[in-house]
N, C-alpha and C. Protein backbone atom coordinates (compact mmCIF):
# COMPACT_ATOMS: atom_id res chain seq x y z
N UNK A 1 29.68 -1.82 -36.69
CA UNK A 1 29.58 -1.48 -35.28
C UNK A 1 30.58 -2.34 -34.50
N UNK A 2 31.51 -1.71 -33.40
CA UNK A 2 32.35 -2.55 -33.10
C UNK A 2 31.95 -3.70 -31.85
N UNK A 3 32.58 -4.21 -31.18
CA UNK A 3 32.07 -4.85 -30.50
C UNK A 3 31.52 -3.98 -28.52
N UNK A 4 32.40 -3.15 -28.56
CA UNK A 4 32.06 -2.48 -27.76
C UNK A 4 30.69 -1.72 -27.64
N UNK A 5 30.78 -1.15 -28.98
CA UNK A 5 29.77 -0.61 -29.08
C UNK A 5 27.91 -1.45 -28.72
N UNK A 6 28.02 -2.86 -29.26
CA UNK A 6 27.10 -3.90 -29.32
C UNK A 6 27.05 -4.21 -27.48
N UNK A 7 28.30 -4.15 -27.20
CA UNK A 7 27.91 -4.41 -25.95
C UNK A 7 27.09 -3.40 -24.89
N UNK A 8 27.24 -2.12 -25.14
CA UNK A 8 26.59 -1.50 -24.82
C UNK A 8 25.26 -1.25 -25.00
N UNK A 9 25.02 -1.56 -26.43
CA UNK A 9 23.41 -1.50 -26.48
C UNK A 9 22.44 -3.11 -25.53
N UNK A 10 23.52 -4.01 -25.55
CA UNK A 10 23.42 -5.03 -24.83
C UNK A 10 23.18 -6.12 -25.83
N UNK A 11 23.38 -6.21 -27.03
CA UNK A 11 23.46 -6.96 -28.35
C UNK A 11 24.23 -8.29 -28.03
N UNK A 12 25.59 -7.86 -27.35
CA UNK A 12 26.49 -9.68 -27.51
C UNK A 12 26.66 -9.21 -25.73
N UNK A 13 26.97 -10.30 -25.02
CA UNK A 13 26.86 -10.84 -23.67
C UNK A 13 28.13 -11.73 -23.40
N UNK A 14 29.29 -11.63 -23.29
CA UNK A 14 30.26 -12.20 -23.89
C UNK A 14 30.85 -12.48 -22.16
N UNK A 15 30.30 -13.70 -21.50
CA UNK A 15 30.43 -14.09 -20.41
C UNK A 15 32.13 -14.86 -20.15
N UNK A 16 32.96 -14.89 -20.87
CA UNK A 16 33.80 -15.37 -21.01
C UNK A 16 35.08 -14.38 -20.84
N UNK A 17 34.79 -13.15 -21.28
CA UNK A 17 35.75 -12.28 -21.11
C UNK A 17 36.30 -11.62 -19.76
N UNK A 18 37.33 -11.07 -19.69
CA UNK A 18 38.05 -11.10 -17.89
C UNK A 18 36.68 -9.95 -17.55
N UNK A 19 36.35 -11.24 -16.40
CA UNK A 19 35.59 -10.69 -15.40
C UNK A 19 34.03 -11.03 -15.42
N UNK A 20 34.29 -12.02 -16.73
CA UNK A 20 33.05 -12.17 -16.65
C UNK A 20 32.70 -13.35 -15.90
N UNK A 21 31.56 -14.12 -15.91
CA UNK A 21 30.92 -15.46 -14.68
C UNK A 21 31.95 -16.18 -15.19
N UNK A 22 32.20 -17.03 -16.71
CA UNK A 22 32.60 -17.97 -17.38
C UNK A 22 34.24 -17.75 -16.55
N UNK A 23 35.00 -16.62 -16.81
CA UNK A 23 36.17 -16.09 -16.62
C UNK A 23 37.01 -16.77 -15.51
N UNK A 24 35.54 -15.68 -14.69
CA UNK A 24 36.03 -15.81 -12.90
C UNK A 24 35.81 -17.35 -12.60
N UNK A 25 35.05 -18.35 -13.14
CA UNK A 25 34.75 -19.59 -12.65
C UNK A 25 36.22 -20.29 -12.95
N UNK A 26 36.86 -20.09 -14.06
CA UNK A 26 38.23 -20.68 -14.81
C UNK A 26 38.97 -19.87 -14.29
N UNK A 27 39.40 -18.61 -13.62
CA UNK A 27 40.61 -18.01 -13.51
C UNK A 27 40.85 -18.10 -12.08
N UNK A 28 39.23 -17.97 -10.97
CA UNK A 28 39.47 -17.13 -9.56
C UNK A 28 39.57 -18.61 -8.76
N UNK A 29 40.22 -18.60 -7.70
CA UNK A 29 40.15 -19.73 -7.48
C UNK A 29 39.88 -19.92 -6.31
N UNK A 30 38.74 -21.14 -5.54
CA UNK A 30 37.46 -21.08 -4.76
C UNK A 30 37.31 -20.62 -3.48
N UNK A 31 38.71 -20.17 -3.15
CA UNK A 31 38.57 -19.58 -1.89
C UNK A 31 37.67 -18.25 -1.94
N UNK A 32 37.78 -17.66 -3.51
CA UNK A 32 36.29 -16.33 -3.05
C UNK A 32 35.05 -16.75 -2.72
N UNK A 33 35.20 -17.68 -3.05
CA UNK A 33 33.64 -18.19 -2.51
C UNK A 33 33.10 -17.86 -1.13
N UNK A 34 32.12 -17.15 -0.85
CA UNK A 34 31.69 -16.54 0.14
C UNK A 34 30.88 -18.37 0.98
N UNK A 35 31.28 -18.55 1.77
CA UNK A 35 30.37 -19.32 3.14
C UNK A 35 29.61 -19.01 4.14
N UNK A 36 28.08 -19.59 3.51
CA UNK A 36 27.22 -18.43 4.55
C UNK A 36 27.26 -19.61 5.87
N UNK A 37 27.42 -19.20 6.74
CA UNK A 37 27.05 -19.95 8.12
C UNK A 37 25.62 -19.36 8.64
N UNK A 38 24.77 -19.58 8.69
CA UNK A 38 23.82 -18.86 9.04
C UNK A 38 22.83 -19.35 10.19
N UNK A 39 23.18 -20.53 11.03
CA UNK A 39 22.65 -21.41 12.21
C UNK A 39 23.84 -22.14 12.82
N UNK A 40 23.98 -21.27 13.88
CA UNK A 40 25.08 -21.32 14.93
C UNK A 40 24.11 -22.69 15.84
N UNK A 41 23.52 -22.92 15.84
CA UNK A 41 22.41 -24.09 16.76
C UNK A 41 22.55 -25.42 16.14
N UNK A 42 22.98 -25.02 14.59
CA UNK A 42 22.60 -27.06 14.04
C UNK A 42 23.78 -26.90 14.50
N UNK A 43 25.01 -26.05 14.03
CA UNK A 43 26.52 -26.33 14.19
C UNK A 43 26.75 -27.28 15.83
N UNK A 44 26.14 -26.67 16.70
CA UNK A 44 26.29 -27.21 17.87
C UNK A 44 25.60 -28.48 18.49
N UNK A 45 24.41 -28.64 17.90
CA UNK A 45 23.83 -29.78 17.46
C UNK A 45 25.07 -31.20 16.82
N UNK A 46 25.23 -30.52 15.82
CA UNK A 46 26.02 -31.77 14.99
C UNK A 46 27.24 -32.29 15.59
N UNK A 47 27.34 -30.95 16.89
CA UNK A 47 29.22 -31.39 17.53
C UNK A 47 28.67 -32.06 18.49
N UNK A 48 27.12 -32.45 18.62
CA UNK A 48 26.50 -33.39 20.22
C UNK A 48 26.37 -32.42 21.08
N UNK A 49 26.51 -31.43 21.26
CA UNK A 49 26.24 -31.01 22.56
C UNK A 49 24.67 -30.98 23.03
N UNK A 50 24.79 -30.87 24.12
CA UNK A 50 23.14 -31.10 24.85
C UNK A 50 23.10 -29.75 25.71
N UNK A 51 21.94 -28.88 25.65
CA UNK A 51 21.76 -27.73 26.62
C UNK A 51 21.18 -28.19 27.59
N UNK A 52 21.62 -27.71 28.85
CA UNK A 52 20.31 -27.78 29.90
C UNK A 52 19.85 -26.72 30.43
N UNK A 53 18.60 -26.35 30.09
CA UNK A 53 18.03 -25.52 30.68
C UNK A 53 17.76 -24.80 32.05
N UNK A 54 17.39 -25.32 32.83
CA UNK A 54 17.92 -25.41 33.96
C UNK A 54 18.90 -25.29 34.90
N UNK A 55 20.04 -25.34 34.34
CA UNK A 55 21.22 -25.29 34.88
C UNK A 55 21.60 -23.80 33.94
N UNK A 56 21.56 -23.83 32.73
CA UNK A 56 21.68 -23.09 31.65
C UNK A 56 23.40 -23.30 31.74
N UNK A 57 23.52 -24.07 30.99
CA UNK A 57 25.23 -24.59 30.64
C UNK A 57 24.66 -25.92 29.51
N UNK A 58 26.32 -26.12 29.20
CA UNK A 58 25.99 -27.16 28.24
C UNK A 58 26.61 -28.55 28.78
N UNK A 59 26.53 -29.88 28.23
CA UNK A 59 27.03 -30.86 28.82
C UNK A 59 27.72 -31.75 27.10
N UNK A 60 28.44 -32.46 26.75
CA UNK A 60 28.71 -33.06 25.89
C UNK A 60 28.89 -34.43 26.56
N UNK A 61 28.20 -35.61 25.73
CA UNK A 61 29.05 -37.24 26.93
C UNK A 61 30.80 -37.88 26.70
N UNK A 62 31.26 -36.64 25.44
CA UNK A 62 32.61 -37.09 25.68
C UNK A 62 33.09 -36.52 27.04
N UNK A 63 32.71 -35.86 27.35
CA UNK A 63 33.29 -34.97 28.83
C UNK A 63 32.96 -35.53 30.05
N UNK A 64 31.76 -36.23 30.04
CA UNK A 64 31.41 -36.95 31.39
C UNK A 64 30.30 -35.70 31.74
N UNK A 65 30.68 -35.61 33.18
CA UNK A 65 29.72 -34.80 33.90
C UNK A 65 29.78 -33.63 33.94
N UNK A 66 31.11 -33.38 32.96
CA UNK A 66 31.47 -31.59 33.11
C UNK A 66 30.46 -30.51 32.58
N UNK A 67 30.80 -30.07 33.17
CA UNK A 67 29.30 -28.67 32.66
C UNK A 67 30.37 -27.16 31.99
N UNK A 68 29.83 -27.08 30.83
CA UNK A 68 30.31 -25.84 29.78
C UNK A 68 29.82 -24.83 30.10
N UNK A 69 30.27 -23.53 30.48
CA UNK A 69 29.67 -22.40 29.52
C UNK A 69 29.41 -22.10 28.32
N UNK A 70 28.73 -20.88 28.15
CA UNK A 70 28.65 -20.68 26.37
C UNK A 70 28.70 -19.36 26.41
N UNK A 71 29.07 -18.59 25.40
CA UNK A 71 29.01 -17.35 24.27
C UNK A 71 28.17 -16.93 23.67
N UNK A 72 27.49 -15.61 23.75
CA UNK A 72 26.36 -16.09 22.96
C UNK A 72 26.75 -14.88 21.38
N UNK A 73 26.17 -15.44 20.67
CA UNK A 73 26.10 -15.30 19.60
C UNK A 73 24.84 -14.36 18.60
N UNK A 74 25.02 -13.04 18.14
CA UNK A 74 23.52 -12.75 17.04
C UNK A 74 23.45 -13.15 15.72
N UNK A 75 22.84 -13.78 14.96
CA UNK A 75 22.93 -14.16 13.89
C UNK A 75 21.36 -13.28 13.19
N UNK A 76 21.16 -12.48 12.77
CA UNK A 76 20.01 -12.45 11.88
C UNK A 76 19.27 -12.04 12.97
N UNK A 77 19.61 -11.06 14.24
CA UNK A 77 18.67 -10.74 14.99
C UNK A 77 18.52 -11.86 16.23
N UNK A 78 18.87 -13.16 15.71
CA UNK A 78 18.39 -14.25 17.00
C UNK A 78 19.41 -14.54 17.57
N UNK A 79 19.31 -14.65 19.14
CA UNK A 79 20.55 -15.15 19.87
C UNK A 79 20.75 -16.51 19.54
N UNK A 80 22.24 -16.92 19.60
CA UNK A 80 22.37 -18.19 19.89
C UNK A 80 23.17 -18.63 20.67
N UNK A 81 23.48 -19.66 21.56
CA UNK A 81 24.32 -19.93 22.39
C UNK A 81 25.35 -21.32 21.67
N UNK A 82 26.62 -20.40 22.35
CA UNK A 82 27.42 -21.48 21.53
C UNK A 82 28.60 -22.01 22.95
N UNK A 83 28.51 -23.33 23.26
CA UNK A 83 29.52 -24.06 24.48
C UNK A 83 31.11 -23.63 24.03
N UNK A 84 31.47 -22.89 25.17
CA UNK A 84 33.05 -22.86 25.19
C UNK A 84 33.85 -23.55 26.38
N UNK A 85 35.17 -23.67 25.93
CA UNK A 85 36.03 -24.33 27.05
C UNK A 85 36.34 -22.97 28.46
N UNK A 86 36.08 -23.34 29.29
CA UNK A 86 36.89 -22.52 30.66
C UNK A 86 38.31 -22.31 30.68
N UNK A 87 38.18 -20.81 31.04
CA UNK A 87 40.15 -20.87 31.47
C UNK A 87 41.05 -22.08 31.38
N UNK A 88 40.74 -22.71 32.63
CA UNK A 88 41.45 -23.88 32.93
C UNK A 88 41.27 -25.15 32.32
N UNK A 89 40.33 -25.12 30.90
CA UNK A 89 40.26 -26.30 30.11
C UNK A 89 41.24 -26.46 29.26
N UNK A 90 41.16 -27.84 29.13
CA UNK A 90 42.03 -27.66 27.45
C UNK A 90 41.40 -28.87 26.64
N UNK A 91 40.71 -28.15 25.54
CA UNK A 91 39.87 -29.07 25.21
C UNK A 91 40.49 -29.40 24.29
N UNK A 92 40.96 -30.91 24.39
CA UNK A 92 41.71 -31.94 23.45
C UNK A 92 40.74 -32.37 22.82
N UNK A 93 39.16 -32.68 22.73
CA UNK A 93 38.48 -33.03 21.54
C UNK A 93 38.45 -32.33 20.11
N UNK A 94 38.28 -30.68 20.66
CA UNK A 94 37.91 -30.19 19.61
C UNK A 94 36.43 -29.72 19.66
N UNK A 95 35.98 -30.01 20.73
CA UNK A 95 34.42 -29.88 20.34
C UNK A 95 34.08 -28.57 21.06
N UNK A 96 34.54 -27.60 21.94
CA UNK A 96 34.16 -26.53 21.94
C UNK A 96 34.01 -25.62 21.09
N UNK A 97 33.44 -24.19 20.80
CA UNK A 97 33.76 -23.35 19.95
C UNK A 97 34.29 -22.40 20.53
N UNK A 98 34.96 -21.55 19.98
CA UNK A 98 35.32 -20.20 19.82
C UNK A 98 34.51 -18.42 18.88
N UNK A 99 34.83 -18.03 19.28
CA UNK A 99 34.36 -16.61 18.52
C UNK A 99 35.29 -16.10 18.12
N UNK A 100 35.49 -15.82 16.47
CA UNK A 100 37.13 -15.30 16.13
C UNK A 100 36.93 -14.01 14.49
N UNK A 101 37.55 -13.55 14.36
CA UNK A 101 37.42 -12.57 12.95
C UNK A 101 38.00 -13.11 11.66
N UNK A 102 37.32 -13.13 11.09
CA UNK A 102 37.23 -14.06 9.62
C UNK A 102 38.19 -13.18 8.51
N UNK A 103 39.33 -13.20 8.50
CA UNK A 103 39.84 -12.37 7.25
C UNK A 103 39.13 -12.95 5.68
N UNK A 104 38.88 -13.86 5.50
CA UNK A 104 38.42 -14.46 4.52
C UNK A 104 37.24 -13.11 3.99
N UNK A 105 35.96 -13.69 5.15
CA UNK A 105 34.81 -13.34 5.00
C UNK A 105 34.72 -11.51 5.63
N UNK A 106 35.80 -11.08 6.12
CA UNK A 106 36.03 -9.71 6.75
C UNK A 106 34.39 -10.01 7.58
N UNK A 107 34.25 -11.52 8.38
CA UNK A 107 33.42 -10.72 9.58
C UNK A 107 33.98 -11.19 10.48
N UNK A 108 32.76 -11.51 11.65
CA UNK A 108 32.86 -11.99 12.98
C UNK A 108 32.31 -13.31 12.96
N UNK A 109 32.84 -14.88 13.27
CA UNK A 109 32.30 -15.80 13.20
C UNK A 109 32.34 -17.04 14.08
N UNK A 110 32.23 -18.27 14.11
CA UNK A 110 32.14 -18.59 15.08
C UNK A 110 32.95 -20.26 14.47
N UNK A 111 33.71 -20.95 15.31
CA UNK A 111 34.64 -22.05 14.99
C UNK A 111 34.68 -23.08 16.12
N UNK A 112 35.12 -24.17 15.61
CA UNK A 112 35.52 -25.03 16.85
C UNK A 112 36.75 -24.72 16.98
N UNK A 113 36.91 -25.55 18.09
CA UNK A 113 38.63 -25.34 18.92
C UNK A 113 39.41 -26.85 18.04
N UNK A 114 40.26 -26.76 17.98
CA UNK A 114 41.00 -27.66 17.47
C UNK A 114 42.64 -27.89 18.21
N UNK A 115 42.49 -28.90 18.67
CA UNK A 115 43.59 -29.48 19.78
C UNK A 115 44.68 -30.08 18.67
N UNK A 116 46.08 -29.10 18.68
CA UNK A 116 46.95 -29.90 17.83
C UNK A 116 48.38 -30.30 19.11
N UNK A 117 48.56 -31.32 18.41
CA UNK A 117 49.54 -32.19 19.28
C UNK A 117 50.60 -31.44 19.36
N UNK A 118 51.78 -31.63 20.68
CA UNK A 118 52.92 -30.49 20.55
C UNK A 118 53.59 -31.09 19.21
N UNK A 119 53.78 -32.71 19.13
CA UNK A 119 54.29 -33.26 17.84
C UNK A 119 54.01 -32.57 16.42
N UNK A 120 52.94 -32.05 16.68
CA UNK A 120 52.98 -31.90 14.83
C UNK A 120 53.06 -29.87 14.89
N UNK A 121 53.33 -29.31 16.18
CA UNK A 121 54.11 -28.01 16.01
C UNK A 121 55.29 -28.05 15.69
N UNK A 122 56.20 -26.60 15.33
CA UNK A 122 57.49 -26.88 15.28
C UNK A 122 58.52 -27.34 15.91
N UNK A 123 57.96 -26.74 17.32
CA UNK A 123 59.12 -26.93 18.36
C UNK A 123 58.90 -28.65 18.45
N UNK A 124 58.07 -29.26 18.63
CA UNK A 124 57.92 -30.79 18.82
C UNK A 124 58.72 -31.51 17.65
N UNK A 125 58.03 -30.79 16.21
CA UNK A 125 59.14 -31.28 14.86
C UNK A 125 60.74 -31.14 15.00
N UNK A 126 61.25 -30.16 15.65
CA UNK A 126 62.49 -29.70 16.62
C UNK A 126 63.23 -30.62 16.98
N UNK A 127 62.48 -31.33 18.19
CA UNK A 127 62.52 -32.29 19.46
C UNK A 127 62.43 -33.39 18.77
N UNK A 128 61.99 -33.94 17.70
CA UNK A 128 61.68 -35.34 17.21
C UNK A 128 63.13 -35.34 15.98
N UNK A 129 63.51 -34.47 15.30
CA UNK A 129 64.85 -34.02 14.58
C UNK A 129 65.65 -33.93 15.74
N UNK A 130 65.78 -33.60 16.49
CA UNK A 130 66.86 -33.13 17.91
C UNK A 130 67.35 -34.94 18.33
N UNK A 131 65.85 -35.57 18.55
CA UNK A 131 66.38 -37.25 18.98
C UNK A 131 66.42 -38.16 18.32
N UNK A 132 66.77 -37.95 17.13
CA UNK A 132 66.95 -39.02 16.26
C UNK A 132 68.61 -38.38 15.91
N UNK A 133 69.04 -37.37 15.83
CA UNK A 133 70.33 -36.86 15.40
C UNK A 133 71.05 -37.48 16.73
N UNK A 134 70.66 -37.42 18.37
CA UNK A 134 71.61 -37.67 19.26
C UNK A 134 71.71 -39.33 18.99
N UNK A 135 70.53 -39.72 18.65
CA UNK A 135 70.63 -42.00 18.99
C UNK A 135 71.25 -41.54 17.94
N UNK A 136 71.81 -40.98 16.35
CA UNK A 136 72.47 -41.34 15.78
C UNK A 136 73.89 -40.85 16.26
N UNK A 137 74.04 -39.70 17.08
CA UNK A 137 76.07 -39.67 18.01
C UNK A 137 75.75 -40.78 18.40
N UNK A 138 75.01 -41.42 19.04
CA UNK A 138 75.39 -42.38 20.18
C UNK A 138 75.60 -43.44 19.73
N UNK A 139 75.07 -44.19 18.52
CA UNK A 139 75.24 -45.27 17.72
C UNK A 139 76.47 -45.15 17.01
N UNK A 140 76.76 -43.88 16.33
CA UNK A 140 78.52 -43.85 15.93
C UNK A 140 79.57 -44.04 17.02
N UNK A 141 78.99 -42.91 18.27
CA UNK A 141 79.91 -43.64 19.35
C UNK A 141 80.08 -44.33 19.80
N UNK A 142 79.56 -45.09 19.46
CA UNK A 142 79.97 -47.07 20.08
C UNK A 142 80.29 -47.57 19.15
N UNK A 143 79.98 -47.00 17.93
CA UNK A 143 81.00 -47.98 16.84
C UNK A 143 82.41 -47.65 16.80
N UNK A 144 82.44 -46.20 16.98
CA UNK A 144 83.72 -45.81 17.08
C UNK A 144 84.48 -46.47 18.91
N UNK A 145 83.81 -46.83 19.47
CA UNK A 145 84.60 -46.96 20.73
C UNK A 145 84.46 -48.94 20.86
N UNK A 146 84.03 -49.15 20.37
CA UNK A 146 83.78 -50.42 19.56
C UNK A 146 85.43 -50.76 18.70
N UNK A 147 85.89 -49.51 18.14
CA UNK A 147 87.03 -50.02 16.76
C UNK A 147 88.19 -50.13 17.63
N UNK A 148 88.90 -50.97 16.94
CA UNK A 148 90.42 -51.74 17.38
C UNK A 148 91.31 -50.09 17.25
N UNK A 149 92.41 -50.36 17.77
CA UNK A 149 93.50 -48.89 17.11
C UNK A 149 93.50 -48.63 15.67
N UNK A 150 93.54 -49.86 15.07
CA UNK A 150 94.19 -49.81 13.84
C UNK A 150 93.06 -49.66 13.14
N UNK A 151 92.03 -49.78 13.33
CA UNK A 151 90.58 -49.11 12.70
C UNK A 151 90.29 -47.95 12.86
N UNK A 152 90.91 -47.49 14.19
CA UNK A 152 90.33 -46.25 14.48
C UNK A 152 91.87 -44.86 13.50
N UNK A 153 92.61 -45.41 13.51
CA UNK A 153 93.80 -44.84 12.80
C UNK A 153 92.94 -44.91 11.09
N UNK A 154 92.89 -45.63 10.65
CA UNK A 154 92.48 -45.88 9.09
C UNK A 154 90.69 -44.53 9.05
N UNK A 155 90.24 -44.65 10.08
CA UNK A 155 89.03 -43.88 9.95
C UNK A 155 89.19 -42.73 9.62
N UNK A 156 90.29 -42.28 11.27
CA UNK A 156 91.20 -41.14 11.25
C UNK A 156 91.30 -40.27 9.95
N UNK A 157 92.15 -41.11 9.00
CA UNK A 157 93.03 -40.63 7.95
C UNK A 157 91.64 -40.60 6.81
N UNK A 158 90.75 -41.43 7.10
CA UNK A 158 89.92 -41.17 5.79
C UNK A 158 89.33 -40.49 5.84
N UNK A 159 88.99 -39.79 7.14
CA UNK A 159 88.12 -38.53 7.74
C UNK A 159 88.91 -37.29 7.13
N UNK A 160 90.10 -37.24 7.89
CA UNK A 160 91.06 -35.85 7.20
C UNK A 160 90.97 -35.53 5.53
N UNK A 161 91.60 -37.22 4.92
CA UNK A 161 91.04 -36.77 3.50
C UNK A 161 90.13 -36.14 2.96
N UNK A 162 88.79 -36.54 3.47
CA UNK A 162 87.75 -36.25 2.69
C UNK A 162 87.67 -34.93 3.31
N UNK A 163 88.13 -34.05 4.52
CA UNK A 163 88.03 -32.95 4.61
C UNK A 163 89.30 -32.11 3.99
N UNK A 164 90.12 -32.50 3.45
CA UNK A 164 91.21 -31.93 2.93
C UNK A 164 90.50 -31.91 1.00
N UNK A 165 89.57 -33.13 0.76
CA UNK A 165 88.98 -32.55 -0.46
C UNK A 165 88.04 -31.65 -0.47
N UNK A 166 87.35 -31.20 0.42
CA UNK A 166 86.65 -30.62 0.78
C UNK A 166 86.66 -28.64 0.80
N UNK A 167 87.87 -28.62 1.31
CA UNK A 167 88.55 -27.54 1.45
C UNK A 167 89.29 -27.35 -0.03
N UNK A 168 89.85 -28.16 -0.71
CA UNK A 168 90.24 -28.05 -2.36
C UNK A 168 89.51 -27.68 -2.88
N UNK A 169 88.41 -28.47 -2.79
CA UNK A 169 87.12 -28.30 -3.50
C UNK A 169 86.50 -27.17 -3.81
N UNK A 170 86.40 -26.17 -2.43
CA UNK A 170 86.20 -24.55 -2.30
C UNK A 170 87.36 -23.84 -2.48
N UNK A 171 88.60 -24.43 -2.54
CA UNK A 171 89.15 -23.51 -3.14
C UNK A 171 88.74 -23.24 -4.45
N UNK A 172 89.35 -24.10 -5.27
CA UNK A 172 89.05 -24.31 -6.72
C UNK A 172 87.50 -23.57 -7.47
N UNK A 173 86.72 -23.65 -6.62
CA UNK A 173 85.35 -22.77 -6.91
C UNK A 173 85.39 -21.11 -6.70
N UNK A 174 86.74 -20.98 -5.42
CA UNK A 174 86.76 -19.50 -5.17
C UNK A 174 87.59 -19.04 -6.11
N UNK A 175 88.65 -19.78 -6.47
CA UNK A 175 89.62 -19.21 -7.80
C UNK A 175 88.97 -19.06 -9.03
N UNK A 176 87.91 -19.77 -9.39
CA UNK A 176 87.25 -20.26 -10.74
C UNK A 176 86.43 -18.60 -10.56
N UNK A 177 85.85 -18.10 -9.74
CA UNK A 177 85.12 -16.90 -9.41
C UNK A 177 85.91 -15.67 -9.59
């Protein structure tokens, strides 16, 4: 009887083969892992926030006296309320949430805000490459305006060279082609 056959009657269980638990644990790698979020309330809990009833807004004590709105949220039938930043906020902690679509999980879910510095975007990575290239013109240009004639003649000529090998150099690679 072959092995197919055994497997069908349900004889061998061969958890190891593609697709099976053993397989997928060694091959898939953990981002399938499904994350249930399923209490939008501890989440907001654990970021400190405080509700007030009364007012019905939220308050956090990194903020001082500012008063939040919130979003509300269904999870399992139960509402939940979750503190967001206003138009005109910009919440540099991090501790608001958002409501956003999960390609991961293909749903609807719920996140904090996360404040990234213009420094560690590109355009800031840009700007931080942009001023270190000019202090370095400006440091050659004072060495160069710094040099005697006869230094600045000898630079001259060693500059041309190395661009006259330069240009050999590609020749010799375009002829070799």
């Amino acid at each position: 009887m072959s092995t197919q056959q055994q497997k069908n009657k349900g004889e061998v269980q061969d958890t190891n083969a593609f697709g099976g638990e053993e397989w997928a644990k060694k091959h898939l790698p953990h981002a399938f892992e499904k994350v249930r979020r399923d209490n939008p309330e501890q989440d907001v809990i654990e970021a400190g926030w405080l509700y007030d009833e009364l007012q019905d807004n939220f308050r956090h004590p990194s903020y001082g006296a500012r008063t939040f709105g919130y979003s509300q949220v269904i999870v399992h039938g139960q509402t939940y309320k979750l503190p967001k930043a206003g138009e005109d906020f910009e919440d540099r902690k991090g501790l608001c949430f958002a409501i956003c679509f999960d390609n991961k999980l293909q749903s609807w879910t719920w996140t904090q805000d996360k404040w990234v510095s213009y420094w560690e975007t590109s355009d800031g990575e840009h700007s931080i490459e942009r001023k270190e290239y000019l202090k370095r013109r400006r440091k050659n240009k004072k060495r160069y305006e710094e040099m005697t004639e006869e230094q600045k003649k000898n630079y001259q000529e060693k500059m041309r060279a190395k661009k006259l090998q330069k240009t050999q150099k590609k020749q010799k690679t375009k002829s070799n082609l």
